[in-house]
C-alpha atoms as a PDB file:
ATOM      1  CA  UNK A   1      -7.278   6.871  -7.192  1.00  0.00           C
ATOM      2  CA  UNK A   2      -9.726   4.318  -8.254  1.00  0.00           C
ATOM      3  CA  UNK A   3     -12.255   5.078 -10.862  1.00  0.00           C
ATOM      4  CA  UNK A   4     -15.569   3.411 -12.789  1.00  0.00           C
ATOM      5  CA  UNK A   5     -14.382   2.017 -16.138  1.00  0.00           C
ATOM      6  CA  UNK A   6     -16.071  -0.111 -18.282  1.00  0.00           C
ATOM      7  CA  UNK A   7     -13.977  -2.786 -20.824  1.00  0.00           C
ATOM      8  CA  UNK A   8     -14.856  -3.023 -24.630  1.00  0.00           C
ATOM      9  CA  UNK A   9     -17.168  -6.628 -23.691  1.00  0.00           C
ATOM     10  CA  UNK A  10     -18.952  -4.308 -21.583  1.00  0.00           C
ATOM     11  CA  UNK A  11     -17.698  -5.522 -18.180  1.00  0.00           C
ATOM     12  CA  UNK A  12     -17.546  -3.426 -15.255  1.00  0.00           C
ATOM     13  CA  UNK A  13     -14.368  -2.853 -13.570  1.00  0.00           C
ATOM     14  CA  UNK A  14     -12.347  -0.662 -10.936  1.00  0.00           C
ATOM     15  CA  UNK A  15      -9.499   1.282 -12.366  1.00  0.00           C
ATOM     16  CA  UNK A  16      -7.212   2.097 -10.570  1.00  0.00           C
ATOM     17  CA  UNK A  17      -4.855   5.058 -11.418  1.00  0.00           C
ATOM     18  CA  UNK A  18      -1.702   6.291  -9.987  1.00  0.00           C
ATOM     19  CA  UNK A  19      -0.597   9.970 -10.533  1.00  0.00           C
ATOM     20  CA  UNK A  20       2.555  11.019 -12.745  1.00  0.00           C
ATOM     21  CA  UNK A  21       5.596  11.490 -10.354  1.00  0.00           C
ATOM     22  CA  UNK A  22       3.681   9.931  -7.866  1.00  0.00           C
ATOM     23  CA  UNK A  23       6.861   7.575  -6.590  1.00  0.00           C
ATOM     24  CA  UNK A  24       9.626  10.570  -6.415  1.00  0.00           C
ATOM     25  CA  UNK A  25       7.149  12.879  -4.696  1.00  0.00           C
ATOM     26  CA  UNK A  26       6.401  10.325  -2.076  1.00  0.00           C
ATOM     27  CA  UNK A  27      10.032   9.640  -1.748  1.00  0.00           C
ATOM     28  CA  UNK A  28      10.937  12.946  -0.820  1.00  0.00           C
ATOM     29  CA  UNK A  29       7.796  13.081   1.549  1.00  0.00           C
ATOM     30  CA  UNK A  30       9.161  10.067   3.427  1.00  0.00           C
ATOM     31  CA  UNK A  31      12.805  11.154   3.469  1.00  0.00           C
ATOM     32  CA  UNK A  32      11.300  14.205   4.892  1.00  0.00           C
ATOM     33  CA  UNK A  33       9.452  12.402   7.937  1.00  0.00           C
ATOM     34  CA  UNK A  34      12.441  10.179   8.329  1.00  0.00           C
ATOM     35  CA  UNK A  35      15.035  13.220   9.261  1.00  0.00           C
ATOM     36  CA  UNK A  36      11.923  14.664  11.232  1.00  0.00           C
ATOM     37  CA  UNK A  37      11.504  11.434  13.478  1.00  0.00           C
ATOM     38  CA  UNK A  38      15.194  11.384  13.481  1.00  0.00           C
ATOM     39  CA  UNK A  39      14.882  14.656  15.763  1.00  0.00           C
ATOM     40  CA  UNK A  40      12.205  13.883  17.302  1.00  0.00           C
ATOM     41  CA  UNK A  41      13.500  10.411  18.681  1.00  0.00           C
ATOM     42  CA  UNK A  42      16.380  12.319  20.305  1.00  0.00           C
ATOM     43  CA  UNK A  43      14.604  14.645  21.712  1.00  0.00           C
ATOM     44  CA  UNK A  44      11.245  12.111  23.339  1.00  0.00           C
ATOM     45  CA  UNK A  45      14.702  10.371  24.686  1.00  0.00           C
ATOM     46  CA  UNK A  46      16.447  12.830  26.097  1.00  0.00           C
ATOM     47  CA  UNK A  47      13.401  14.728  27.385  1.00  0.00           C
ATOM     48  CA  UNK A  48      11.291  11.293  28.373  1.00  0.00           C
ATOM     49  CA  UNK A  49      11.341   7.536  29.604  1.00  0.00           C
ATOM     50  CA  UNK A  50      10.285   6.595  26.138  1.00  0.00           C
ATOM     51  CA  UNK A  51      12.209   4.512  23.768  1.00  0.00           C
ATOM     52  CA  UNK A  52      10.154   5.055  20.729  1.00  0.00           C
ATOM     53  CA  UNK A  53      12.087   4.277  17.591  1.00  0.00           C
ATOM     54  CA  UNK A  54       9.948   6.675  15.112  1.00  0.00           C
ATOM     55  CA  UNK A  55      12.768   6.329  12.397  1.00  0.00           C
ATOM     56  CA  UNK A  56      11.773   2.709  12.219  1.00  0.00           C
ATOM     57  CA  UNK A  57       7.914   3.670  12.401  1.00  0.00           C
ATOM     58  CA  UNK A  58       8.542   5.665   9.690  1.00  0.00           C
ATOM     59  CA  UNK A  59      10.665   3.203   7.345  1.00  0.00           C
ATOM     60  CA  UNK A  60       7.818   0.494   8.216  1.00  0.00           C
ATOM     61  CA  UNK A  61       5.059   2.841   6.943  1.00  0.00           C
ATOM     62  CA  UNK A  62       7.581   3.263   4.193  1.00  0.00           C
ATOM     63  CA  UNK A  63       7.997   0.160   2.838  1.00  0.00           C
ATOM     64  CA  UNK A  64       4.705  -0.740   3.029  1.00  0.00           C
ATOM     65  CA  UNK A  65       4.102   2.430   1.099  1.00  0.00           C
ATOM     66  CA  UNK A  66       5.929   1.808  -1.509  1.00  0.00           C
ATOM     67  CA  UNK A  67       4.723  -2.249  -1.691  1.00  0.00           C
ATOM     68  CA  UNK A  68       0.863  -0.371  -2.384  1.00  0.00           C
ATOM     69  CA  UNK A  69       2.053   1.788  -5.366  1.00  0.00           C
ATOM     70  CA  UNK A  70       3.452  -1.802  -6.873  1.00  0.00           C
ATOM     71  CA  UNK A  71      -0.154  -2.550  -8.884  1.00  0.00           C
ATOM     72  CA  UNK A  72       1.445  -5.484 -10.637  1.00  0.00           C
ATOM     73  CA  UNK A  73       2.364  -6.580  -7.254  1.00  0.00           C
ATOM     74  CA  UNK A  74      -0.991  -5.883  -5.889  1.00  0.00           C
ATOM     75  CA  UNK A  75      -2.723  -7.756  -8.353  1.00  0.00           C
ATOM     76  CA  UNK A  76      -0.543 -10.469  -8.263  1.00  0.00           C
ATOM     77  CA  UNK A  77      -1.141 -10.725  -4.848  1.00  0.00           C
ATOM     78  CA  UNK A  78      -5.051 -10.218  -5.401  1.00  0.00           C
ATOM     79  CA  UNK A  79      -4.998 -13.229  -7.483  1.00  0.00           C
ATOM     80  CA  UNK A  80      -3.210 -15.387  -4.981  1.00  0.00           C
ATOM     81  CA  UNK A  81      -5.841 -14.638  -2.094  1.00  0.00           C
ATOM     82  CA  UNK A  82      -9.227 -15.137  -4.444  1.00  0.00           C
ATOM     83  CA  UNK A  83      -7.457 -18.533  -5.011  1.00  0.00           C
ATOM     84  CA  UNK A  84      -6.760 -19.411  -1.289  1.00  0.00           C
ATOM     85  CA  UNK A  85     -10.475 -17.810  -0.534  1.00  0.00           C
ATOM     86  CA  UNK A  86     -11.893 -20.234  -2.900  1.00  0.00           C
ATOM     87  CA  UNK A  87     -10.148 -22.848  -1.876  1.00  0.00           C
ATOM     88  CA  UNK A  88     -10.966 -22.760   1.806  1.00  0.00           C
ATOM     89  CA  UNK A  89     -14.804 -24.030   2.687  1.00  0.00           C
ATOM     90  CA  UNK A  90     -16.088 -21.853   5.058  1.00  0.00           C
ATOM     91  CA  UNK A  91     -15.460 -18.757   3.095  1.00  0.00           C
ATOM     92  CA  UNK A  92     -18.089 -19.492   0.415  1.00  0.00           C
ATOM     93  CA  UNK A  93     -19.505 -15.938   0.408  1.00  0.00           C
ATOM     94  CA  UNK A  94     -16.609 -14.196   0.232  1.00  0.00           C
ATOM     95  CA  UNK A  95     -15.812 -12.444  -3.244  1.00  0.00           C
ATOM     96  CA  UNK A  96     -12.228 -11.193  -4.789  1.00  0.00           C
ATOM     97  CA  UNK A  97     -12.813  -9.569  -7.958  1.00  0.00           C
ATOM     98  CA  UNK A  98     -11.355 -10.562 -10.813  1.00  0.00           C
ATOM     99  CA  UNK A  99      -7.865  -9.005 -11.935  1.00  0.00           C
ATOM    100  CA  UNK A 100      -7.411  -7.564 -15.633  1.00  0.00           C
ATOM    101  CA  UNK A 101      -3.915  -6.997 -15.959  1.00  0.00           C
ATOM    102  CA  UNK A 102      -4.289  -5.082 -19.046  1.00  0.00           C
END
């Protein structure tokens, strides 16, 4: 969740909270979906022409999952693009906001 926050200078800023036993709930969520798509790929194969690997779909949608409730890793990664934006001349009015890592 992201919310209005304001620092003690009096800057503006997005804050951006993630719930208490946030990771182990979504963990058992996705090991969940992965024993359901487990099923579900034998049976779309046995019943259909389709080869859909929904395991994998799952474990993609995973991963990246689990790379979004890394904030460190987020704004490390925020950091990196408002340099390359800046850096690159035809994306002048482009804006990254600024990362407080506090």
């Amino acid at each position: 969740q992201v919310y209005r926050g304001r620092l003690v200078n009096g800057t503006e800023v997005a804050v951006k909270v993630q719930r208490p036993q946030a990771l182990p709930t979504i963990s058992k969520d996705l090991y969940v979906m992965r024993k359901a798509a487990g099923v579900v790929t034998q049976l779309a194969n046995s019943l259909t022409a389709q080869t859909t690997d929904y395991v994998a779909l799952v474990e993609t949608f995973g991963e990246g999952l689990y790379t979004e409730l890394d904030f460190r890793n987020e704004a490390l990664n925020q950091q990196k693009m408002a340099k390359l934006i800046r850096e690159t001349p035809k994306c002048g009015g482009v804006i990254v906001p600024e990362v407080f890592m506090e």
